[in-house]
C-alpha atoms as a PDB file:
ATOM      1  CA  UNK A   1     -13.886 -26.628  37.607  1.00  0.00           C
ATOM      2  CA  UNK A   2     -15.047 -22.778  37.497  1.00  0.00           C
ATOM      3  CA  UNK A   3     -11.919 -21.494  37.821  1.00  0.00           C
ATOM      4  CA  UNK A   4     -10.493 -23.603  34.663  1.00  0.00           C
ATOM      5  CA  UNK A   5     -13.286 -22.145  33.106  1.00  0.00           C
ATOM      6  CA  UNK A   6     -12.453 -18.787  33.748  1.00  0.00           C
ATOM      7  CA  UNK A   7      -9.101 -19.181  33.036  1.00  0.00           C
ATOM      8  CA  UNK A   8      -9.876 -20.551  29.667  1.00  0.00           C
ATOM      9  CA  UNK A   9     -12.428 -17.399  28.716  1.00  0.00           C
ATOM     10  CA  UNK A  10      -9.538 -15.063  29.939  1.00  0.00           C
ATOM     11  CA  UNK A  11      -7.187 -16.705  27.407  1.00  0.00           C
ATOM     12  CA  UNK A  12      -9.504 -17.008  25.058  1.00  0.00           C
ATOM     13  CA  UNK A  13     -10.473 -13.462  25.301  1.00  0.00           C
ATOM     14  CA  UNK A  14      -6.944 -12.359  25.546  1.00  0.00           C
ATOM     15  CA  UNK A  15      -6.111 -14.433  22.203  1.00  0.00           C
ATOM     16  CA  UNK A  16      -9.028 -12.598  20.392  1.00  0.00           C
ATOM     17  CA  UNK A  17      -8.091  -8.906  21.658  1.00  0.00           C
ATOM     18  CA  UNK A  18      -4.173  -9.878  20.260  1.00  0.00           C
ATOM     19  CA  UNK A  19      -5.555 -11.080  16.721  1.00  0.00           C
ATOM     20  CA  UNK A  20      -8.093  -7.960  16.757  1.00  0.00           C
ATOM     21  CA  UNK A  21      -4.970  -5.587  17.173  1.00  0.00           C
ATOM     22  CA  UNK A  22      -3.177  -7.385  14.628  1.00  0.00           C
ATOM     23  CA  UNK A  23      -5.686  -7.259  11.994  1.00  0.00           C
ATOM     24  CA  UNK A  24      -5.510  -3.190  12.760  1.00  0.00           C
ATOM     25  CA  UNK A  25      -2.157  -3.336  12.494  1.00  0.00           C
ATOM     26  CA  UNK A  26      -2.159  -5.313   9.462  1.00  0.00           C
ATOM     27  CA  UNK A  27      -5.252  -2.982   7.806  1.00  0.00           C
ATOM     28  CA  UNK A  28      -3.201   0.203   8.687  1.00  0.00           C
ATOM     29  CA  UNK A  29      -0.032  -1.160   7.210  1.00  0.00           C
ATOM     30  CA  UNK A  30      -1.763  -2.256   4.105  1.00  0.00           C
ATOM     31  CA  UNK A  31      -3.345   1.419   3.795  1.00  0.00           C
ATOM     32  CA  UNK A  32       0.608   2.888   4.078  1.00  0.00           C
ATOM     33  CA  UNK A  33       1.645   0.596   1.012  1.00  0.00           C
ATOM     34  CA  UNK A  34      -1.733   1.233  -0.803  1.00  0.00           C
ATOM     35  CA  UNK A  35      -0.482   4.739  -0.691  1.00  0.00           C
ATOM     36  CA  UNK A  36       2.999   4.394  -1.161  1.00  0.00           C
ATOM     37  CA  UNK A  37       2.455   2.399  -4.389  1.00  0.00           C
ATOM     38  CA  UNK A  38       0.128   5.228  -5.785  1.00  0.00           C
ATOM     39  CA  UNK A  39       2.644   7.561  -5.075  1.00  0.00           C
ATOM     40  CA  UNK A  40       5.099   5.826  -7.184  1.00  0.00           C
ATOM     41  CA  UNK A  41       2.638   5.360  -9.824  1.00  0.00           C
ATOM     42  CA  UNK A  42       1.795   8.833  -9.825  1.00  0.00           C
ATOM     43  CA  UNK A  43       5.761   9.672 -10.322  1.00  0.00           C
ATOM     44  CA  UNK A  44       6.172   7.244 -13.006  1.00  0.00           C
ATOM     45  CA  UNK A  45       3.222   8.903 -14.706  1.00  0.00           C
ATOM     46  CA  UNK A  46       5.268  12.038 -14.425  1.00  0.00           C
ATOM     47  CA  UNK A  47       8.373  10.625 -16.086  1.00  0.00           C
ATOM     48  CA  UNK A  48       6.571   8.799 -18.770  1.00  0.00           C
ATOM     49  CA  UNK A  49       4.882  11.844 -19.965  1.00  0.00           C
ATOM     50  CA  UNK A  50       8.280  13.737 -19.438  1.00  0.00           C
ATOM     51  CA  UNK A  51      10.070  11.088 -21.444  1.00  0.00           C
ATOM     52  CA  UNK A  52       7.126  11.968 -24.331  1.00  0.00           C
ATOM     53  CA  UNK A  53       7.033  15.037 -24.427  1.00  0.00           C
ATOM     54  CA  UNK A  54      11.138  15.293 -24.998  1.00  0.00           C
ATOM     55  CA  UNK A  55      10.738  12.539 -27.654  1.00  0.00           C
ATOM     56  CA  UNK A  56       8.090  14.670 -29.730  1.00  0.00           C
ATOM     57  CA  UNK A  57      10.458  17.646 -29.249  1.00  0.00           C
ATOM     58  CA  UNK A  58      13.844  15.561 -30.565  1.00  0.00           C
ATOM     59  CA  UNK A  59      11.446  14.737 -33.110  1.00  0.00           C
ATOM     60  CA  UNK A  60      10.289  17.922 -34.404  1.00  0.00           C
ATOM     61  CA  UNK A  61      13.584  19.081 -33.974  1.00  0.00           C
ATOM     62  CA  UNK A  62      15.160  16.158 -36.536  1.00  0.00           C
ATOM     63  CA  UNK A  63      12.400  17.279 -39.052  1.00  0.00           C
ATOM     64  CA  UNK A  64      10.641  13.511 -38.416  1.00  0.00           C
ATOM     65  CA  UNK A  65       6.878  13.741 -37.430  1.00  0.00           C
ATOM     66  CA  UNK A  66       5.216  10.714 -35.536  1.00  0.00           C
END
């Protein structure tokens, strides 16, 4: 009887150090596309105002104000 014991803390144990290292894993991998998605915002942000900014100047050019 106290070796089935043992044998079920071991897997026990052994199941809880496997979901601890996956919830790592899964925290670091969220972090990556946190930061990959900000990146792209921050790009987009870039082309937006890009995209602006040569609109206003078409405009000015074609005499039309906004």
């Amino acid at each position: 009887l106290t070796g089935r014991i043992s044998l079920r803390i071991d897997t026990i144990n052994t199941d809880v150090s496997y979901r601890q290292r996956q919830v790592v894993k899964r925290n670091f991998d969220l972090a990556s596309y946190e930061n990959y998605l900000w990146e792209h915002f921050a790009a987009m942000e870039t082309a937006m105002s890009s995209i602006q900014s040569g609109g206003a100047f078409l405009m000015q050019q074609l005499g039309m104000s906004s």
